[in-house]
N, C-alpha and C. Protein backbone atom coordinates (compact mmCIF):
# COMPACT_ATOMS: atom_id res chain seq x y z
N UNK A 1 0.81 -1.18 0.00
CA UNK A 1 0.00 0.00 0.00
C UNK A 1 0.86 1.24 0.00
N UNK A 2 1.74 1.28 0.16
CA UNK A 2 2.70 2.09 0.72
C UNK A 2 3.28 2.11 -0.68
N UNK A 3 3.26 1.67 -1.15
CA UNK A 3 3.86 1.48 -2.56
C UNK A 3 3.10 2.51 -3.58
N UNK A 4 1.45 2.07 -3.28
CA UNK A 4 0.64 2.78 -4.42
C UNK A 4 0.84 3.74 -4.00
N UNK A 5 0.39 4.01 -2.56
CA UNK A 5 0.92 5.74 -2.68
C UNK A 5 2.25 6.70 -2.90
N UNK A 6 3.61 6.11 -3.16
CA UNK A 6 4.34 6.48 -3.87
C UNK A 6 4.04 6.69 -5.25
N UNK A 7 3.16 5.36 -5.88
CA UNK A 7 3.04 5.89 -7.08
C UNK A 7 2.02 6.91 -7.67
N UNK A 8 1.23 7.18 -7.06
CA UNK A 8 0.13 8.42 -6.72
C UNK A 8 0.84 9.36 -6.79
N UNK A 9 1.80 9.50 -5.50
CA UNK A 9 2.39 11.23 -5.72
C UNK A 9 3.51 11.38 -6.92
N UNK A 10 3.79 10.05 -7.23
CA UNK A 10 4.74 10.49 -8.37
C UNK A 10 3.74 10.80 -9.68
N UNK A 11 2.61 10.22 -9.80
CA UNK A 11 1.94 10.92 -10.96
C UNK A 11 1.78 12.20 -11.10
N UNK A 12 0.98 12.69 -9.51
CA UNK A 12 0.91 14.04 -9.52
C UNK A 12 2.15 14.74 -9.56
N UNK A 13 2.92 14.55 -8.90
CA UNK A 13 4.07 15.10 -9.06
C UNK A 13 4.67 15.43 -10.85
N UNK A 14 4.70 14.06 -12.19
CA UNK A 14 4.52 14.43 -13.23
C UNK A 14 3.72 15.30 -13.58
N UNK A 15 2.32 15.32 -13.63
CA UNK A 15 0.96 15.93 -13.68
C UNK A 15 1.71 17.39 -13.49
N UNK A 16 2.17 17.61 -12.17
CA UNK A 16 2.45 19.54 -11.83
C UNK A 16 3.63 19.64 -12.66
N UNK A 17 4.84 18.95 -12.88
CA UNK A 17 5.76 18.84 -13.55
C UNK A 17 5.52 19.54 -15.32
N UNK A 18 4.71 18.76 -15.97
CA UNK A 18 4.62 18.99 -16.82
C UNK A 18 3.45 20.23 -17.23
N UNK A 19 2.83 20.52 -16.66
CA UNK A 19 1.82 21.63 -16.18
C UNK A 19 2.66 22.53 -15.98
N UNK A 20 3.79 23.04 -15.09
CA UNK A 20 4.69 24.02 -15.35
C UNK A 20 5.20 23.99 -16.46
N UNK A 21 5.56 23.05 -17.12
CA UNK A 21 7.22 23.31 -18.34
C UNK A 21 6.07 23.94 -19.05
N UNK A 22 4.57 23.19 -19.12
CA UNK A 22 3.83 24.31 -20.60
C UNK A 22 3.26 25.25 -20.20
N UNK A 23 3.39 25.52 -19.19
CA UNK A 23 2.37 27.35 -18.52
C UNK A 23 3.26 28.28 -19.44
N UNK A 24 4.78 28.29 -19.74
CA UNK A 24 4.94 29.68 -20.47
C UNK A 24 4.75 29.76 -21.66
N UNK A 25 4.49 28.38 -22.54
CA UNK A 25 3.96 28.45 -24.02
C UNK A 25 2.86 28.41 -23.78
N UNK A 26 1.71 28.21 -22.97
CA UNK A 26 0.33 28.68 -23.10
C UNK A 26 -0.07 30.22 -22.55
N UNK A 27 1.16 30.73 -21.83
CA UNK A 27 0.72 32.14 -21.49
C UNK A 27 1.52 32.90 -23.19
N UNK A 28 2.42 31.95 -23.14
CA UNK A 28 3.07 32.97 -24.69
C UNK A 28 1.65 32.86 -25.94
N UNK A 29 1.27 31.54 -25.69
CA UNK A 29 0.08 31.57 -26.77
C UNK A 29 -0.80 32.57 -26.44
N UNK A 30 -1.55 32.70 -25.27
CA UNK A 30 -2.33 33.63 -24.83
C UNK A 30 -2.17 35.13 -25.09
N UNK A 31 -0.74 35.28 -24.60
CA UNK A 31 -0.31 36.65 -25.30
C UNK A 31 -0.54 37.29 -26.66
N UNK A 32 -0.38 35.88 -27.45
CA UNK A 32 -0.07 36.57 -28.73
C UNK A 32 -1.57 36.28 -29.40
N UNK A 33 -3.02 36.02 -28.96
CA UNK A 33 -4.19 36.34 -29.25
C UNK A 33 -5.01 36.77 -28.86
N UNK A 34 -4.39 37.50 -27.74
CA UNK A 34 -4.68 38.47 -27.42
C UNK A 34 -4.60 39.46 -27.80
N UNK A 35 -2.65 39.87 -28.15
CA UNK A 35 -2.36 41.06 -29.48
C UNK A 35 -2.77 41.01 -30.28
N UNK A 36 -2.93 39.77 -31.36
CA UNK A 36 -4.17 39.22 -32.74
C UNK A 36 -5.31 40.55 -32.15
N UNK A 37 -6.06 39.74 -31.20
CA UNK A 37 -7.09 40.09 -31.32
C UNK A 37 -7.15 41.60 -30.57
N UNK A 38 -6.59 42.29 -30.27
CA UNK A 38 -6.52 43.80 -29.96
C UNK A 38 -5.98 44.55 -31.28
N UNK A 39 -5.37 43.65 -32.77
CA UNK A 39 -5.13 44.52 -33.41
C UNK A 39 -6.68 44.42 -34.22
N UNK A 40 -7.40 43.40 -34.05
CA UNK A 40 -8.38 43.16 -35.04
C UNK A 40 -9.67 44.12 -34.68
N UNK A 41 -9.28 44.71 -33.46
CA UNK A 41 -10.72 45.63 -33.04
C UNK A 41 -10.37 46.82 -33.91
N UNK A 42 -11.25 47.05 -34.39
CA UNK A 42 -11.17 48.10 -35.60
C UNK A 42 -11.09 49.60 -34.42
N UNK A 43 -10.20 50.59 -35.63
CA UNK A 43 -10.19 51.84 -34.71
C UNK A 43 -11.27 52.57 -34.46
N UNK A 44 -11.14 53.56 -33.52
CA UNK A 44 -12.18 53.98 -32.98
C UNK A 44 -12.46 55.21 -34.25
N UNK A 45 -14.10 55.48 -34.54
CA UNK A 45 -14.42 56.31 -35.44
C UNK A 45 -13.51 58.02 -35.02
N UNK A 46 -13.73 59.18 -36.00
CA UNK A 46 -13.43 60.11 -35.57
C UNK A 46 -14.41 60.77 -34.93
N UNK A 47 -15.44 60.70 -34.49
CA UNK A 47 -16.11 60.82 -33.43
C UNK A 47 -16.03 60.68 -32.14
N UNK A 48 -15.50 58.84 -32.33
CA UNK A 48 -15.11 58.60 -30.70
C UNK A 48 -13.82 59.54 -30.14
N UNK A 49 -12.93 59.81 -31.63
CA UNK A 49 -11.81 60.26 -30.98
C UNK A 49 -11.40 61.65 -30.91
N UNK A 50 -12.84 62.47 -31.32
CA UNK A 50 -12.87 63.77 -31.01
C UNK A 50 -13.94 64.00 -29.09
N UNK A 51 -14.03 62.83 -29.38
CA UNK A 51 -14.70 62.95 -27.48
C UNK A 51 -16.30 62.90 -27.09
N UNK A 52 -16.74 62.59 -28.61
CA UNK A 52 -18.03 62.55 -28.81
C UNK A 52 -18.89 63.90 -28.71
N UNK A 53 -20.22 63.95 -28.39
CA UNK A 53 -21.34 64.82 -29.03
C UNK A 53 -21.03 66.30 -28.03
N UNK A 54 -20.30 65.85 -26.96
CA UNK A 54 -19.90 67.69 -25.62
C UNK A 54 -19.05 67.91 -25.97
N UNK A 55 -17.80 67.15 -26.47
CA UNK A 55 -16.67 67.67 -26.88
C UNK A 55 -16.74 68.41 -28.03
N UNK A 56 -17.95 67.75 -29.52
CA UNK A 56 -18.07 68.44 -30.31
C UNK A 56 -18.68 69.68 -30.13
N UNK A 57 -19.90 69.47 -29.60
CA UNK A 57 -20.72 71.04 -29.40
C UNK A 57 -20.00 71.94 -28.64
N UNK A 58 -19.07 71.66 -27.83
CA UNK A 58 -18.00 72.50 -27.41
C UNK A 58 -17.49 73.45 -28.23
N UNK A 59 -16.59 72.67 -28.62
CA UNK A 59 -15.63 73.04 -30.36
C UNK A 59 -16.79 73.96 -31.14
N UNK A 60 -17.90 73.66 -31.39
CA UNK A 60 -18.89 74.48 -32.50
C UNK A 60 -19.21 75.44 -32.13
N UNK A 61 -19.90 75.49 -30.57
CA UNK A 61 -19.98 76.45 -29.45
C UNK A 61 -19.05 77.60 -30.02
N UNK A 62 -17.91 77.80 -29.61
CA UNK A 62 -16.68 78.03 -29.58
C UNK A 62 -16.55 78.72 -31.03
N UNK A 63 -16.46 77.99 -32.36
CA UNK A 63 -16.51 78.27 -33.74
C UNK A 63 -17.38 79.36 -33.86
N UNK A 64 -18.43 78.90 -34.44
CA UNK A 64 -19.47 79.61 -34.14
C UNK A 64 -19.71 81.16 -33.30
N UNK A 65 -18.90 81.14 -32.71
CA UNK A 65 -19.19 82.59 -31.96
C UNK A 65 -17.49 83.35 -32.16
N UNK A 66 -16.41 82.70 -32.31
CA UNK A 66 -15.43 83.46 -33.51
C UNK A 66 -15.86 83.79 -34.47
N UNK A 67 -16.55 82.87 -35.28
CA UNK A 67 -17.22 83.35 -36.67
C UNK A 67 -17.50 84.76 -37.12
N UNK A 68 -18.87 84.98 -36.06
CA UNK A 68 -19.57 86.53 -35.87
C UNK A 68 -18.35 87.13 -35.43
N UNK A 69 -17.06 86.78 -34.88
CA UNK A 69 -16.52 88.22 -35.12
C UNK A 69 -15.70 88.69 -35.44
N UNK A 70 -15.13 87.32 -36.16
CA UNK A 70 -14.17 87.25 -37.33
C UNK A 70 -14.61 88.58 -38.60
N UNK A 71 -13.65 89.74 -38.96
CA UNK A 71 -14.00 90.78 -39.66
C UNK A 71 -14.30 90.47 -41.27
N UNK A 72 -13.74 89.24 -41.45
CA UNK A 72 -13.79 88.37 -43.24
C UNK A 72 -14.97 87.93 -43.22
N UNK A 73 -15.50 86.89 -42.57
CA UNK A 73 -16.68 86.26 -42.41
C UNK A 73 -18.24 86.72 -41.73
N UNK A 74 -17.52 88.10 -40.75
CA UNK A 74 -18.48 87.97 -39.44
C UNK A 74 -19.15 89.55 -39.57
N UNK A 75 -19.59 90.31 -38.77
CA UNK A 75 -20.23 91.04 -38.26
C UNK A 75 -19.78 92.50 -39.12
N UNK A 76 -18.35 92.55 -39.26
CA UNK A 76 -18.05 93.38 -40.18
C UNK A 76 -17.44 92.70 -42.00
N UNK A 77 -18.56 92.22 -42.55
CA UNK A 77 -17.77 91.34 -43.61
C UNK A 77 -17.89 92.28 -44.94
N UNK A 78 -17.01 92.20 -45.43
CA UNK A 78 -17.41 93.17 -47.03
C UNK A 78 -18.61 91.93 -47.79
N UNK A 79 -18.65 91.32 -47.32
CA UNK A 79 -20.03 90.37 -48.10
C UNK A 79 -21.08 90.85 -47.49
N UNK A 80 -22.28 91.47 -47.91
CA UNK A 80 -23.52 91.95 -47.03
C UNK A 80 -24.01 91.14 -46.75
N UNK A 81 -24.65 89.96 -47.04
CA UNK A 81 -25.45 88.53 -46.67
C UNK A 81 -24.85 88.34 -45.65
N UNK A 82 -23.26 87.82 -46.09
CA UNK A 82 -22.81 87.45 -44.23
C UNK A 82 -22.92 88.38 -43.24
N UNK A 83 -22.32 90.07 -43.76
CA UNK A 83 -22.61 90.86 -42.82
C UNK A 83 -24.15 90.66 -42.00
N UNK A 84 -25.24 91.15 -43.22
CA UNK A 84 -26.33 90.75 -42.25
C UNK A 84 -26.53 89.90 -41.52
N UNK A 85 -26.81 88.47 -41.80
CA UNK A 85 -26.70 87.31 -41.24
C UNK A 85 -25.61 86.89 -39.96
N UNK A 86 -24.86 88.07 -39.45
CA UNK A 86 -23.91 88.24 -38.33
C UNK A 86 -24.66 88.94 -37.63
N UNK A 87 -25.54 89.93 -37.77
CA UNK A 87 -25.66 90.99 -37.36
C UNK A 87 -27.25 91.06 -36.77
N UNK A 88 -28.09 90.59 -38.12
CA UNK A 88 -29.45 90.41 -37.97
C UNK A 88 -30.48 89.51 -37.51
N UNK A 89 -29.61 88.58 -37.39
CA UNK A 89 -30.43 86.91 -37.55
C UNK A 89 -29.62 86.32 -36.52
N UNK A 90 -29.18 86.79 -35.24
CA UNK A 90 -28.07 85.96 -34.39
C UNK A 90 -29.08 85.19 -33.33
N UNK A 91 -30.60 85.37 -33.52
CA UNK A 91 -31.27 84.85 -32.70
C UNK A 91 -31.68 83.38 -33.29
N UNK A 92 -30.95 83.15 -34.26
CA UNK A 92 -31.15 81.78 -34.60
C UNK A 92 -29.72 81.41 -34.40
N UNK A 93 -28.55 81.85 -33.80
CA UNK A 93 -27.31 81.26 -33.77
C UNK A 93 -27.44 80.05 -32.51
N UNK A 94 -27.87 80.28 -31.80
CA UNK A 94 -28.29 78.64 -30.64
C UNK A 94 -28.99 77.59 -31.97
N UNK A 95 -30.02 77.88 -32.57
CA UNK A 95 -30.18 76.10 -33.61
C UNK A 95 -29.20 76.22 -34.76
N UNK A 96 -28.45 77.25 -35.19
CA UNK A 96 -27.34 76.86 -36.03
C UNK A 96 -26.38 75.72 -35.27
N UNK A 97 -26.08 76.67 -34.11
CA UNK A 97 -24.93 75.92 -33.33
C UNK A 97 -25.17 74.39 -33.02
N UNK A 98 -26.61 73.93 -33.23
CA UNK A 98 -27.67 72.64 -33.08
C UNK A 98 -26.83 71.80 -34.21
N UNK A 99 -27.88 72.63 -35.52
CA UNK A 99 -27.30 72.36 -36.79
C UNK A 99 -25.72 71.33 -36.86
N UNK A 100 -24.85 72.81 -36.64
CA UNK A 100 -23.38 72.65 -36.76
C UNK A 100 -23.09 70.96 -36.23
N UNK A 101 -23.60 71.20 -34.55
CA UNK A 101 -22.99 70.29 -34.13
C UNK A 101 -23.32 68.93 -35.06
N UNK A 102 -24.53 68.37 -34.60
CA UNK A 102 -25.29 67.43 -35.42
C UNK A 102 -24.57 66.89 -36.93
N UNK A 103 -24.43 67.58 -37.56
CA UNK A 103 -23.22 68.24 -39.00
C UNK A 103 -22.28 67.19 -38.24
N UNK A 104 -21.33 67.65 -37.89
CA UNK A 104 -20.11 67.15 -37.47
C UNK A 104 -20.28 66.00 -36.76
N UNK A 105 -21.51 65.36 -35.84
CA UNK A 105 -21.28 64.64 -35.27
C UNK A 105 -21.87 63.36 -36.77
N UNK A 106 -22.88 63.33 -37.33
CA UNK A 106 -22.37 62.51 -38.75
C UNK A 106 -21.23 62.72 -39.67
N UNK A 107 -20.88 63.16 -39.79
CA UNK A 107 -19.84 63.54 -40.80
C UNK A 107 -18.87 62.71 -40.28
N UNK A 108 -18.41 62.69 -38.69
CA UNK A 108 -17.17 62.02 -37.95
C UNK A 108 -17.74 60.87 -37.86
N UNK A 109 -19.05 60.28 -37.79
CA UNK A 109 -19.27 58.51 -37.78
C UNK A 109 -20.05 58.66 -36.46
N UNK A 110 -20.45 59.45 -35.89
CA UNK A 110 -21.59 59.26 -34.61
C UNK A 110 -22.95 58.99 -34.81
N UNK A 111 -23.41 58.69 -33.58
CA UNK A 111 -24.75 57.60 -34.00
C UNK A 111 -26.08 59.10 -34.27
N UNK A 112 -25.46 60.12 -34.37
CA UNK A 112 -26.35 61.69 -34.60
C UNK A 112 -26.81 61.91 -36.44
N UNK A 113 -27.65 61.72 -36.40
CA UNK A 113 -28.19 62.05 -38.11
C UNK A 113 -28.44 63.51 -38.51
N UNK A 114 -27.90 64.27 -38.65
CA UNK A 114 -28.05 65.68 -39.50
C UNK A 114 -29.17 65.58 -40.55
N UNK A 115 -29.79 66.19 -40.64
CA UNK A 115 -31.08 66.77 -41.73
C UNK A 115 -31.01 68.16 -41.64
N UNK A 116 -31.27 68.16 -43.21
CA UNK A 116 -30.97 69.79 -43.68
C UNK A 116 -32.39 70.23 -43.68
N UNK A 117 -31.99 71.56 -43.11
CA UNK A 117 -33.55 72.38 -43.16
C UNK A 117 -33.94 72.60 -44.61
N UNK A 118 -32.85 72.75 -45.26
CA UNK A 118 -32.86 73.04 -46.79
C UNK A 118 -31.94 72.07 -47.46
N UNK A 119 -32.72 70.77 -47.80
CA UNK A 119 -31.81 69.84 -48.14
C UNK A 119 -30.88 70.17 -49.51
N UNK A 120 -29.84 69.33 -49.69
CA UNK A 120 -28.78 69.71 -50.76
C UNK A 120 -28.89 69.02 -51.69
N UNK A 121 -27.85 68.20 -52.42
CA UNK A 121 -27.99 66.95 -53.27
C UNK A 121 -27.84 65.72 -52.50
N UNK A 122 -26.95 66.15 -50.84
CA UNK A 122 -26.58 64.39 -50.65
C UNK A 122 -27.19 64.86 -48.90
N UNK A 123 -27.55 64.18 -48.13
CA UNK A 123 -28.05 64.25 -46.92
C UNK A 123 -27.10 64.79 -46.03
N UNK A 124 -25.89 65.35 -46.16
CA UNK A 124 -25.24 66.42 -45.61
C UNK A 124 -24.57 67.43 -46.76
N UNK A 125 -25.41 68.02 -47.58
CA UNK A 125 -25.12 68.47 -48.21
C UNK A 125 -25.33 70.25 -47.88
N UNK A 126 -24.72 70.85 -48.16
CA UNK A 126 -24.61 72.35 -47.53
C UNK A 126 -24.93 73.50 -48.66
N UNK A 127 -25.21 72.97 -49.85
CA UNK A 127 -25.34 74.00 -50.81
C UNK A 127 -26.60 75.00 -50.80
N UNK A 128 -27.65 74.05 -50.20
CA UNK A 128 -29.22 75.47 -50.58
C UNK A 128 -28.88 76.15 -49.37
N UNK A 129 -28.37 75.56 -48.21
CA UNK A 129 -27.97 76.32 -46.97
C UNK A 129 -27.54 77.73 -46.97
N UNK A 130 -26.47 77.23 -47.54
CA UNK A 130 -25.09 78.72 -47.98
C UNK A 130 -25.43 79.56 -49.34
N UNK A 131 -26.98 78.81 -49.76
CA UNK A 131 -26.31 79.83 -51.20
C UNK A 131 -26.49 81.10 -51.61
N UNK A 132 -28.13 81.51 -50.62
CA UNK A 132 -27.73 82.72 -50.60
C UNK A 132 -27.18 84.06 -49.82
N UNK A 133 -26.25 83.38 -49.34
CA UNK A 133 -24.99 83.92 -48.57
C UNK A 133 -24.02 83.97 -49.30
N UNK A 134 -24.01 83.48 -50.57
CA UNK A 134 -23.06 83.79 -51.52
C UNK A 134 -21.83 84.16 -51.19
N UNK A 135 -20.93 83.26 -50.64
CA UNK A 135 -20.45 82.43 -49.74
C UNK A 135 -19.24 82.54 -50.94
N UNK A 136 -17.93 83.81 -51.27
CA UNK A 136 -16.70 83.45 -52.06
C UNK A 136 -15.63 82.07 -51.28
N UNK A 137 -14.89 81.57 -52.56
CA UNK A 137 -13.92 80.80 -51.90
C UNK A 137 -12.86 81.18 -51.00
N UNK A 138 -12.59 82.23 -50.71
CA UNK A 138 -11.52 82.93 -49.93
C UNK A 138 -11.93 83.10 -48.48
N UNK A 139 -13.59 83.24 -48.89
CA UNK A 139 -14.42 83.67 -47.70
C UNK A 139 -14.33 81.90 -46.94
N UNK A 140 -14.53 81.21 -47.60
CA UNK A 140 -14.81 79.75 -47.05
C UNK A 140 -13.06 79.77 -46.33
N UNK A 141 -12.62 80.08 -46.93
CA UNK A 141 -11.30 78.90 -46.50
C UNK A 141 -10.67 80.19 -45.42
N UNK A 142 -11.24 81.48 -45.07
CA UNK A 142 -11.09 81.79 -43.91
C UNK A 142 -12.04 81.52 -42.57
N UNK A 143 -13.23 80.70 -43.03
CA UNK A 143 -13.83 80.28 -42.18
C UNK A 143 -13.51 78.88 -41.85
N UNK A 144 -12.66 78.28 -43.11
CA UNK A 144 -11.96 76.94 -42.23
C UNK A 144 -10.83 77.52 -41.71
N UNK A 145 -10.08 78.28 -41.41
CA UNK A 145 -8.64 79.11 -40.58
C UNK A 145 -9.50 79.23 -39.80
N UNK A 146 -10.32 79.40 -39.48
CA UNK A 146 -11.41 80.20 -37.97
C UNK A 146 -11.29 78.92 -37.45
N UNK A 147 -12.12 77.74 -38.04
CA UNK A 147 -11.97 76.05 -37.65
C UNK A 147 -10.61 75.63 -37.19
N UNK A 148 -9.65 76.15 -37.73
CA UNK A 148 -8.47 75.47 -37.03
C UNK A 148 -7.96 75.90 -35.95
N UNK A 149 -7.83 77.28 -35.77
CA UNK A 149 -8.11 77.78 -34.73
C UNK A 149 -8.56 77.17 -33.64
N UNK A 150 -10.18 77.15 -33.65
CA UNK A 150 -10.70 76.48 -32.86
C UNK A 150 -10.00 75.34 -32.58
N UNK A 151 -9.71 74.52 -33.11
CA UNK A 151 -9.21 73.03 -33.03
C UNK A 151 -8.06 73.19 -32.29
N UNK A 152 -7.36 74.31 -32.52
CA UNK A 152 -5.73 74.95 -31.68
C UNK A 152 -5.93 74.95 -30.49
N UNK A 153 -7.13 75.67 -30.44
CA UNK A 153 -7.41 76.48 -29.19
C UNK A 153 -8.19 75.14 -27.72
N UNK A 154 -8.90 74.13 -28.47
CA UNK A 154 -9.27 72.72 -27.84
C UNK A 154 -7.82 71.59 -27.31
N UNK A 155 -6.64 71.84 -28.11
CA UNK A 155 -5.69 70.97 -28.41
C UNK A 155 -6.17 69.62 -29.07
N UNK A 156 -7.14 69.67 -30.35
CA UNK A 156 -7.27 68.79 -30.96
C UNK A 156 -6.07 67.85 -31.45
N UNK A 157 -5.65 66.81 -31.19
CA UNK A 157 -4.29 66.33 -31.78
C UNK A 157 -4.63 66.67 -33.36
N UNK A 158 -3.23 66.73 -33.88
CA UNK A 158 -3.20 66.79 -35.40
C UNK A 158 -3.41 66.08 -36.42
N UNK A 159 -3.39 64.66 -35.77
CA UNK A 159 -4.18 63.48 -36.92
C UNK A 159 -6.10 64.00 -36.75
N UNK A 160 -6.24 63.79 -35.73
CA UNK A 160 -7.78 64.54 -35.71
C UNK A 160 -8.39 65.88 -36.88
N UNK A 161 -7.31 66.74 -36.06
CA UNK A 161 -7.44 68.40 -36.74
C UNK A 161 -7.56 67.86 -38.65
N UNK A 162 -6.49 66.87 -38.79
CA UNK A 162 -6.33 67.09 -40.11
C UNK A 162 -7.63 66.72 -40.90
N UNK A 163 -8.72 65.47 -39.84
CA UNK A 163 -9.42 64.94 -40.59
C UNK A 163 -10.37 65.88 -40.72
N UNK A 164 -10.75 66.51 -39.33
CA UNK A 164 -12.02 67.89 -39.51
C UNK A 164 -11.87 68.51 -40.57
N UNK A 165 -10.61 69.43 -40.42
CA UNK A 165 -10.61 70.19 -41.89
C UNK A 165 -10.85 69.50 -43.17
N UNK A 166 -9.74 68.01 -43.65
CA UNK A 166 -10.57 67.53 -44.90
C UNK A 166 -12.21 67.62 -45.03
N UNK A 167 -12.69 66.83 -43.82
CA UNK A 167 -14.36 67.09 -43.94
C UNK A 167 -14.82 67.73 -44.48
N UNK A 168 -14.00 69.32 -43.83
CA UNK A 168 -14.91 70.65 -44.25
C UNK A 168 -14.87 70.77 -45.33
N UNK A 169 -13.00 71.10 -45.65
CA UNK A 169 -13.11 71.37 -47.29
C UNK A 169 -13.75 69.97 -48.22
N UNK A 170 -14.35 69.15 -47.86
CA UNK A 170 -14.94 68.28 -48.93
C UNK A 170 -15.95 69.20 -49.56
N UNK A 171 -16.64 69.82 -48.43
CA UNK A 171 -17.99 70.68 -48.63
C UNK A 171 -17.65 72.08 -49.51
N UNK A 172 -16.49 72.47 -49.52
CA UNK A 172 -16.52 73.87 -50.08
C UNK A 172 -16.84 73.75 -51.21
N UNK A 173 -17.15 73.18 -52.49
CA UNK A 173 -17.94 73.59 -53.67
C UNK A 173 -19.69 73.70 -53.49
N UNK A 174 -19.93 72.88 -52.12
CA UNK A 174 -21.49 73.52 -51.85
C UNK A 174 -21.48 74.48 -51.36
N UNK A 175 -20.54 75.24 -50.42
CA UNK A 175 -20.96 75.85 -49.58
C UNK A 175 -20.48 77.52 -50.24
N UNK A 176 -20.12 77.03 -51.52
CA UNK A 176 -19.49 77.98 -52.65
C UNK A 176 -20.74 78.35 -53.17
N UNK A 177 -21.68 77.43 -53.78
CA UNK A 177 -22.20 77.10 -54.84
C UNK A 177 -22.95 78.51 -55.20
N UNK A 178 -23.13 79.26 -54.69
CA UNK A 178 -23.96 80.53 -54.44
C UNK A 178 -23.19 81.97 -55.36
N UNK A 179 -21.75 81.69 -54.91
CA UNK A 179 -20.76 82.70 -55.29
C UNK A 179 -20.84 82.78 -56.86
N UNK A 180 -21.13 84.20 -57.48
CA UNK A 180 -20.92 83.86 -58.80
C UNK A 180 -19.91 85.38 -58.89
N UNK A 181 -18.38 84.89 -59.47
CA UNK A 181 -17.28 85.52 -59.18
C UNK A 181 -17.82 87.33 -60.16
N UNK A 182 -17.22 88.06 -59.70
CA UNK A 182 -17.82 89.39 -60.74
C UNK A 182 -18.77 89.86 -59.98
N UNK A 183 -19.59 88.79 -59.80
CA UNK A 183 -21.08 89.29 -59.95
C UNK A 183 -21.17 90.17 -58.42
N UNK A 184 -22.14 91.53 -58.89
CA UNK A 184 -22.32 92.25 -57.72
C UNK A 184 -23.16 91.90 -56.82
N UNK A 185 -22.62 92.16 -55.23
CA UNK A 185 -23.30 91.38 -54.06
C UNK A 185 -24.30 92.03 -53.81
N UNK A 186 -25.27 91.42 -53.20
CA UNK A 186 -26.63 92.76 -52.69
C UNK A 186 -27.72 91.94 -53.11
């Protein structure tokens, strides 16, 4: 009897034996599908990684009220539409700033659907919006400098910043579409 139970603990004894020698190739296996599978989770949208829907309305917040007083774009603009529309109509700047956000939070991949009060050609499309604001290209692309700004002024990282701005300028031939070069404003 004395016997079997020598040979008992020598099994177990194999049993833990060999149970150690493979614990570090099953933790090395473990490791490495784990990394597999942390590279396979797809990245986070630019939504998630602008901080989502407060971080954005922040940022627009923010835009949005440089805008009006930005002297190219805003309150004093040699464009009269924008001038007015800085000047006259700021009691609709809280559902623009709605607008805006909403805007940006589809555009970056958030679960927020934008609808145009004045739809365009594509469901974020900006052209009947802007057009008669007649809206020059010089004028746009100092209102995306106003946007980066903003983005400066948040510390948006720069892979981020870069994607907002592409966004925007995707839109500048709608948000053009109004401008007819020559032609007198009024």
């Amino acid at each position: 009897m004395a016997q079997a139970r020598s040979n008992s603990i020598s099994r177990r004894s194999v049993v833990a034996a060999l149970a150690l020698a493979a614990a570090p190739a099953a933790l090395a296996a473990a490791d490495n599908a784990h990394a597999q599978a942390k590279d396979a989770t797809p990245e986070k949208s630019l939504y998630e990684r602008l901080g989502g829907v407060f971080a954005i309305a922040a940022v627009v917040d923010h835009f949005s009220d440089a805008i009006v007083k930005n002297p190219i774009v805003g309150q004093k603009s040699k464009n009269p539409q924008l001038r007015e529309w800085h000047t006259k109509n700021l009691q609709r700047l809280p559902g623009l700033k709605f607008m805006r956000t909403l805007w940006v939070c589809n555009v970056a991949g958030g679960p927020f659907q934008f609808t145009a009060t004045r739809p365009g050609k594509t469901p974020v499309g900006l052209e009947e919006a802007h057009r008669n604001l007649r809206i020059s290209p010089a004028e746009f692309d100092e209102v995306a400098a106003e946007l980066g700004r903003t983005l400066n002024f948040f510390k948006v990282p720069k892979r981020e910043k870069g994607e907002v701005l592409a966004a925007f300028a995707a839109h500048k031939g709608e948000v053009t579409a109004g401008y007819v070069a020559g032609a007198r404003r009024g």
